[in-house]
C-alpha atoms as a PDB file:
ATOM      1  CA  UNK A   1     -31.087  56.613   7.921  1.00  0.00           C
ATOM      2  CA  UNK A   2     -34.703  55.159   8.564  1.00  0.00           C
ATOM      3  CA  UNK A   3     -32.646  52.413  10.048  1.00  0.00           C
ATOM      4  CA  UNK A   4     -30.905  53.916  12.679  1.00  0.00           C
ATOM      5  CA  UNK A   5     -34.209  55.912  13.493  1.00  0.00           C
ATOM      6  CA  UNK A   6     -36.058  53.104  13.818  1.00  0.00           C
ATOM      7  CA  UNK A   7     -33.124  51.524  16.493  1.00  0.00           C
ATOM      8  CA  UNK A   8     -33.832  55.168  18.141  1.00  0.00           C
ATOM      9  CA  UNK A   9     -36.807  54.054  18.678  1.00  0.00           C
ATOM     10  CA  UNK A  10     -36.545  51.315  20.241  1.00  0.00           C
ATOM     11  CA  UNK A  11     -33.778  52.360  22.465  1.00  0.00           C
ATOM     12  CA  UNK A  12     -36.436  54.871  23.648  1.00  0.00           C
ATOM     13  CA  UNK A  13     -39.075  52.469  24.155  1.00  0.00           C
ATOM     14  CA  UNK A  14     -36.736  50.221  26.139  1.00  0.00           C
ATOM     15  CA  UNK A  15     -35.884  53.485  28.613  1.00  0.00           C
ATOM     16  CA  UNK A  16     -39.381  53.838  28.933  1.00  0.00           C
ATOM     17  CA  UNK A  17     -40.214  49.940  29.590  1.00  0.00           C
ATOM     18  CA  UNK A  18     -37.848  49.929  31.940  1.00  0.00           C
ATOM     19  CA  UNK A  19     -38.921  53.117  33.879  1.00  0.00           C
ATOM     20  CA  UNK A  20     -42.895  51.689  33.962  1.00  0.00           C
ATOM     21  CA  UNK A  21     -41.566  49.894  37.473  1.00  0.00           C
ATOM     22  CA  UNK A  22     -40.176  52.882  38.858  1.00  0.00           C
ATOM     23  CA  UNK A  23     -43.342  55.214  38.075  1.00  0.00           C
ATOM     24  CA  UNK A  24     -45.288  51.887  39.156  1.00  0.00           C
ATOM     25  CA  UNK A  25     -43.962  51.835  42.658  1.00  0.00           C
ATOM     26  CA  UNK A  26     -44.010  55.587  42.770  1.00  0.00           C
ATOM     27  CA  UNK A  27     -47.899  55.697  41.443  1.00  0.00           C
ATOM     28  CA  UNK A  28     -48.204  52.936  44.337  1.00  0.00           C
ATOM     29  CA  UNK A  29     -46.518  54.867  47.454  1.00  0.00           C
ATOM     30  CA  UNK A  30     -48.580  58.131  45.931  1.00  0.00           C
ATOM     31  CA  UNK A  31     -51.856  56.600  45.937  1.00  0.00           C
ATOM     32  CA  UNK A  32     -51.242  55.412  49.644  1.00  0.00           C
ATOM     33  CA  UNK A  33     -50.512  58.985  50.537  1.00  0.00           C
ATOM     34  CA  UNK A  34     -53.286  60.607  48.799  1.00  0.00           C
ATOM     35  CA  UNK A  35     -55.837  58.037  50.649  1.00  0.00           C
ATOM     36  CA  UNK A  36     -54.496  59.395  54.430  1.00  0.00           C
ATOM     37  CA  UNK A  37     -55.280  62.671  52.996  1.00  0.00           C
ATOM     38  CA  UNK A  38     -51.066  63.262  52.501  1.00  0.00           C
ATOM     39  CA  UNK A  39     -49.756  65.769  49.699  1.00  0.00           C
ATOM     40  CA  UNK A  40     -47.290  64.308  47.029  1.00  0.00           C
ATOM     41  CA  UNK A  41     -43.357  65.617  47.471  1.00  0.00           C
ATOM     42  CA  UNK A  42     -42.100  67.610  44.473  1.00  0.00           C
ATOM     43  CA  UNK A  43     -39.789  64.138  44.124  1.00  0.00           C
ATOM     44  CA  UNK A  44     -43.084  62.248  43.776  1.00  0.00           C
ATOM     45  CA  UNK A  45     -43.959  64.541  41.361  1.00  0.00           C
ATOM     46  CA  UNK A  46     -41.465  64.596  39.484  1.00  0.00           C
ATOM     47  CA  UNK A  47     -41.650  60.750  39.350  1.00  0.00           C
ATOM     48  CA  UNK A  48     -44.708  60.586  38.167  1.00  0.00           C
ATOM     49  CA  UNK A  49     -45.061  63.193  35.664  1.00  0.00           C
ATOM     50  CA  UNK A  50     -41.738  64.032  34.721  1.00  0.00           C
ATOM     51  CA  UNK A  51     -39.240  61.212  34.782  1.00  0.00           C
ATOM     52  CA  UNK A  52     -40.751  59.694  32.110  1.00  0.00           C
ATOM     53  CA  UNK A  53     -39.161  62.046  29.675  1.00  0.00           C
ATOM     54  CA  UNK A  54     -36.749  63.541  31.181  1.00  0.00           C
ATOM     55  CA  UNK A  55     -35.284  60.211  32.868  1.00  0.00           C
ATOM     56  CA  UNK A  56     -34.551  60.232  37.120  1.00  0.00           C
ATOM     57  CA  UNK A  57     -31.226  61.607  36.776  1.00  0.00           C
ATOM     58  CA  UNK A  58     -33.240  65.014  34.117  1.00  0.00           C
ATOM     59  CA  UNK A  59     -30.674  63.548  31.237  1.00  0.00           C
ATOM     60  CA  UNK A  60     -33.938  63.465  28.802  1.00  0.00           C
ATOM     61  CA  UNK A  61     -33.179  62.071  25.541  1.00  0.00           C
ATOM     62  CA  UNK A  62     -31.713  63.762  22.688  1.00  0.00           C
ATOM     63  CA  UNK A  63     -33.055  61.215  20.087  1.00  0.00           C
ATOM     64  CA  UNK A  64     -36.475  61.284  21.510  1.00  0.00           C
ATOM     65  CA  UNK A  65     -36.473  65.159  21.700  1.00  0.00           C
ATOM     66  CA  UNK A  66     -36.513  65.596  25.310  1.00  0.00           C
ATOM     67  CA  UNK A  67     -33.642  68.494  26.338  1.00  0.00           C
ATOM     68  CA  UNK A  68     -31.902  67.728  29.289  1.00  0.00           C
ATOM     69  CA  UNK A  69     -32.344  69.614  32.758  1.00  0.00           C
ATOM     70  CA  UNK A  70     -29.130  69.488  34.261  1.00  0.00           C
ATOM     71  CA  UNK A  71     -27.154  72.926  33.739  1.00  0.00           C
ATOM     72  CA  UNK A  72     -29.428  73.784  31.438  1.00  0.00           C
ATOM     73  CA  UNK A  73     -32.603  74.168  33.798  1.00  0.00           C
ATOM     74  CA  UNK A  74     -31.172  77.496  35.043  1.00  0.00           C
ATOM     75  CA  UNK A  75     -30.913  79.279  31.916  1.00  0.00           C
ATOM     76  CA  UNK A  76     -34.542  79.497  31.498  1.00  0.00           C
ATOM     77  CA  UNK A  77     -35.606  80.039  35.361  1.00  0.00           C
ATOM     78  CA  UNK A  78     -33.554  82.936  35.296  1.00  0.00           C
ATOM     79  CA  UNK A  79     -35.101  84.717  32.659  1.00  0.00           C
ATOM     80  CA  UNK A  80     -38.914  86.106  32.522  1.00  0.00           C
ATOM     81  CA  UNK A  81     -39.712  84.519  28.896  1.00  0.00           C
ATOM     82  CA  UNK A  82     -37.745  81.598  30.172  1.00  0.00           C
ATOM     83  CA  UNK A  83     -40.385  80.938  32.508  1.00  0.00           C
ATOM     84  CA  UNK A  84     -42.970  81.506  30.530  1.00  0.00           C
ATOM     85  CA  UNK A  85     -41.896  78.992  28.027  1.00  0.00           C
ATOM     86  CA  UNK A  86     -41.089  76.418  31.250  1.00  0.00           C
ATOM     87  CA  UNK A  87     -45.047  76.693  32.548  1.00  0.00           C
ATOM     88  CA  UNK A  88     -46.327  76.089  28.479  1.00  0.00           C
ATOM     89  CA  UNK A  89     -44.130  72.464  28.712  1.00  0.00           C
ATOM     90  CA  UNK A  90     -46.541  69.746  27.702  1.00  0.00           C
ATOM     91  CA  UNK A  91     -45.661  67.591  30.384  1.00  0.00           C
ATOM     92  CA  UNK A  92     -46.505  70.531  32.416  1.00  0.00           C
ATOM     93  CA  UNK A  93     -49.810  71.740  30.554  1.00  0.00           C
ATOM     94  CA  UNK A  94     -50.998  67.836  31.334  1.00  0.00           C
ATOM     95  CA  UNK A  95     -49.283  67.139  34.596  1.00  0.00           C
ATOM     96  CA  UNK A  96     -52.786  67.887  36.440  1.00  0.00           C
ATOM     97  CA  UNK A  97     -50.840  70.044  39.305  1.00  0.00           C
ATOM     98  CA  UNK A  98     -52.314  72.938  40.843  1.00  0.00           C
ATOM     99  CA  UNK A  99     -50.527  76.172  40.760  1.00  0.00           C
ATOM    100  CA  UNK A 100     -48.884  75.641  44.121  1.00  0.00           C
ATOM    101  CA  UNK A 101     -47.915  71.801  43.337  1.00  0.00           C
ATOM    102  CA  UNK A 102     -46.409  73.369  40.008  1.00  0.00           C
ATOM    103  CA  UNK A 103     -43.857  76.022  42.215  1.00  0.00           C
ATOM    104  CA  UNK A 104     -42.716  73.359  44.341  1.00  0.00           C
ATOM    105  CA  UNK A 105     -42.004  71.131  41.736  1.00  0.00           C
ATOM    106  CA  UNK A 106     -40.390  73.585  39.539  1.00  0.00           C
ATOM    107  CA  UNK A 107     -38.473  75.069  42.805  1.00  0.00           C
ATOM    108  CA  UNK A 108     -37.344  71.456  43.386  1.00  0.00           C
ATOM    109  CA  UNK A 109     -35.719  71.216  40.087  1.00  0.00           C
ATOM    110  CA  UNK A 110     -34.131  74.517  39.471  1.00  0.00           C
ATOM    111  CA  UNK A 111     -32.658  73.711  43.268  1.00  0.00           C
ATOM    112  CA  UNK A 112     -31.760  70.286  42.225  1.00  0.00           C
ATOM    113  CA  UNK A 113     -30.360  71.202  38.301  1.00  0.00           C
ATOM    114  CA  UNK A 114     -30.636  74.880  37.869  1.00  0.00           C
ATOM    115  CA  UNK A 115     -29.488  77.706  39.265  1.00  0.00           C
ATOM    116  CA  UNK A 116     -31.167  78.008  42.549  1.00  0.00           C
ATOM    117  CA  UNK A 117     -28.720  81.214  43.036  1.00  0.00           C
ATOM    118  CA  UNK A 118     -29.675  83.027  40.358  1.00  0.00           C
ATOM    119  CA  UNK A 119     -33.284  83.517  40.133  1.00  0.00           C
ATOM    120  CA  UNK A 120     -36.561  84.070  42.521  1.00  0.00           C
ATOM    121  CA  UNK A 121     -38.735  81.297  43.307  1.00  0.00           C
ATOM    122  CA  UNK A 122     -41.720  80.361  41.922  1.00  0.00           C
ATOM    123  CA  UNK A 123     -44.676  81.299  43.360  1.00  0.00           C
ATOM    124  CA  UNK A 124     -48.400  79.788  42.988  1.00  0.00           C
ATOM    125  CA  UNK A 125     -49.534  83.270  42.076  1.00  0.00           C
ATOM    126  CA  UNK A 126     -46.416  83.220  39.603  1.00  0.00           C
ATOM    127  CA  UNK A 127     -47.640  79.996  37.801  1.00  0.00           C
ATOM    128  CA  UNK A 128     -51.464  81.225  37.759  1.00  0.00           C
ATOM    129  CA  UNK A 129     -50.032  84.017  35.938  1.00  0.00           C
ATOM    130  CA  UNK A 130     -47.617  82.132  33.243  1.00  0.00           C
ATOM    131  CA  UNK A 131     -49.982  79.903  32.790  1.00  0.00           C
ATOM    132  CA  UNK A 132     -52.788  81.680  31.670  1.00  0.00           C
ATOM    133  CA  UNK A 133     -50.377  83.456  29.377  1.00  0.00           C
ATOM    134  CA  UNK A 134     -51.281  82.256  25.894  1.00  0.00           C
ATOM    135  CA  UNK A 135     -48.366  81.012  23.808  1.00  0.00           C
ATOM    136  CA  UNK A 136     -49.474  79.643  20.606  1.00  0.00           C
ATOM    137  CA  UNK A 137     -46.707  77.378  19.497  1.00  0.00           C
ATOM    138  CA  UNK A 138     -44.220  76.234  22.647  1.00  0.00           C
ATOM    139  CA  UNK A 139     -41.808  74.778  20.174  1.00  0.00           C
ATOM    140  CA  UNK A 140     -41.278  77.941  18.199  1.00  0.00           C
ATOM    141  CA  UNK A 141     -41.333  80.228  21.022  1.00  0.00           C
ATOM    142  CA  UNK A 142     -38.323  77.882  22.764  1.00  0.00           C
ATOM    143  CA  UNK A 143     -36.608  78.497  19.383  1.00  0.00           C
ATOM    144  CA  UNK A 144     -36.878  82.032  19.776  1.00  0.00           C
ATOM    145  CA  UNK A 145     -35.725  81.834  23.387  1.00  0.00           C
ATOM    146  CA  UNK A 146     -32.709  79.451  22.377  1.00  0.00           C
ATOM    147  CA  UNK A 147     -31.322  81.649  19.810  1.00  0.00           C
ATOM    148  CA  UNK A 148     -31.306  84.736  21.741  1.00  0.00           C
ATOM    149  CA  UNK A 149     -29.853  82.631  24.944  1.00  0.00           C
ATOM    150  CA  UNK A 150     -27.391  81.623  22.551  1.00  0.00           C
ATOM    151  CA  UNK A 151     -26.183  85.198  21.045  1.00  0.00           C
ATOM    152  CA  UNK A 152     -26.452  86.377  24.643  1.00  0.00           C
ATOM    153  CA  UNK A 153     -23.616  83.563  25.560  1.00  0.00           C
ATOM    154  CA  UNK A 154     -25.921  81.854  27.675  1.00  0.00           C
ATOM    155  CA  UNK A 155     -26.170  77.754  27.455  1.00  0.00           C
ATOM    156  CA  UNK A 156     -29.149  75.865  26.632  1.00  0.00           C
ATOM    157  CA  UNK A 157     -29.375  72.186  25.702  1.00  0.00           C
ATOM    158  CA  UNK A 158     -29.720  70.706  22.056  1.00  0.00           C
ATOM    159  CA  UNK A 159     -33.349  70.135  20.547  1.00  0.00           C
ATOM    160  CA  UNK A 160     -34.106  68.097  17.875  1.00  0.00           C
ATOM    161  CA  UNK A 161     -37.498  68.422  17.709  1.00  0.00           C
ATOM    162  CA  UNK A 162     -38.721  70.587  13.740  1.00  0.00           C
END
């Protein structure tokens, strides 16, 4: 097995050598914007601090333990804990957005792989709130969430992580 982990690996290093170009010229274009005083797009956002996991097209990467977002995204948006768990993300504790940035950007993505149908927008006030919810470990807590989602008949994508 170590063997086949260790060409996991490198197929995930490759993904992530070839995205460096894309979050390059993103990084680039965002940097120009930023200097004429311009606010980044929840696209540019997502570039930047989310694509690098979760790939342009939100497929993630099962071997690399990074769930996908498309029809799974919605699953969590619609439900209060869901949320919750979606604002304690790492990639979203570290993305350096403010509170507003953060509702676009998660607004963007339910819109673009949830379920923008079935569940209220995100608000800045919203994230303020989730955020300074404490949640001690993200990875449990998502296992709680999964296996009720699951016994409740409701989808969620695979994750590998312990």
């Amino acid at each position: 097995m170590p063997g086949k982990q260790r060409r996991t690996g490198v197929n995930v290093l490759l993904l992530l050598l070839l995205l460096l170009p894309i979050v390059a010229f993103a990084e680039k274009n965002v940097a120009q914007a930023e200097a004429h005083g311009e606010k980044n797009t929840p696209w540019q956002n997502y570039v930047l601090r989310c694509s690098g996991c979760h790939d342009m097209d939100g497929s993630g990467s099962l071997a690399g333990g990074i769930p996908p977002l498309p029809g799974f995204l919605g699953t969590f948006t619609q439900d209060p804990a869901g949320r919750l768990y979606l604002m304690h993300v790492p990639g979203i504790v570290a993305s350096s957005l403010d509170d507003a940035q953060l509702a676009e950007l998660m607004n963007y993505l339910n819109d673009k792989w949830g379920d923008p149908q079935g569940y209220p927008a995100f608000t800045a006030q919203e994230v303020k709130t989730l955020r300074g919810t404490p949640v001690e470990d993200v990875v449990k807590y998502r296992r709680q969430l999964v296996k009720r989602y699951l016994k409740e008949g409701m989808k969620t994508a695979d994750y590998p992580w312990p």
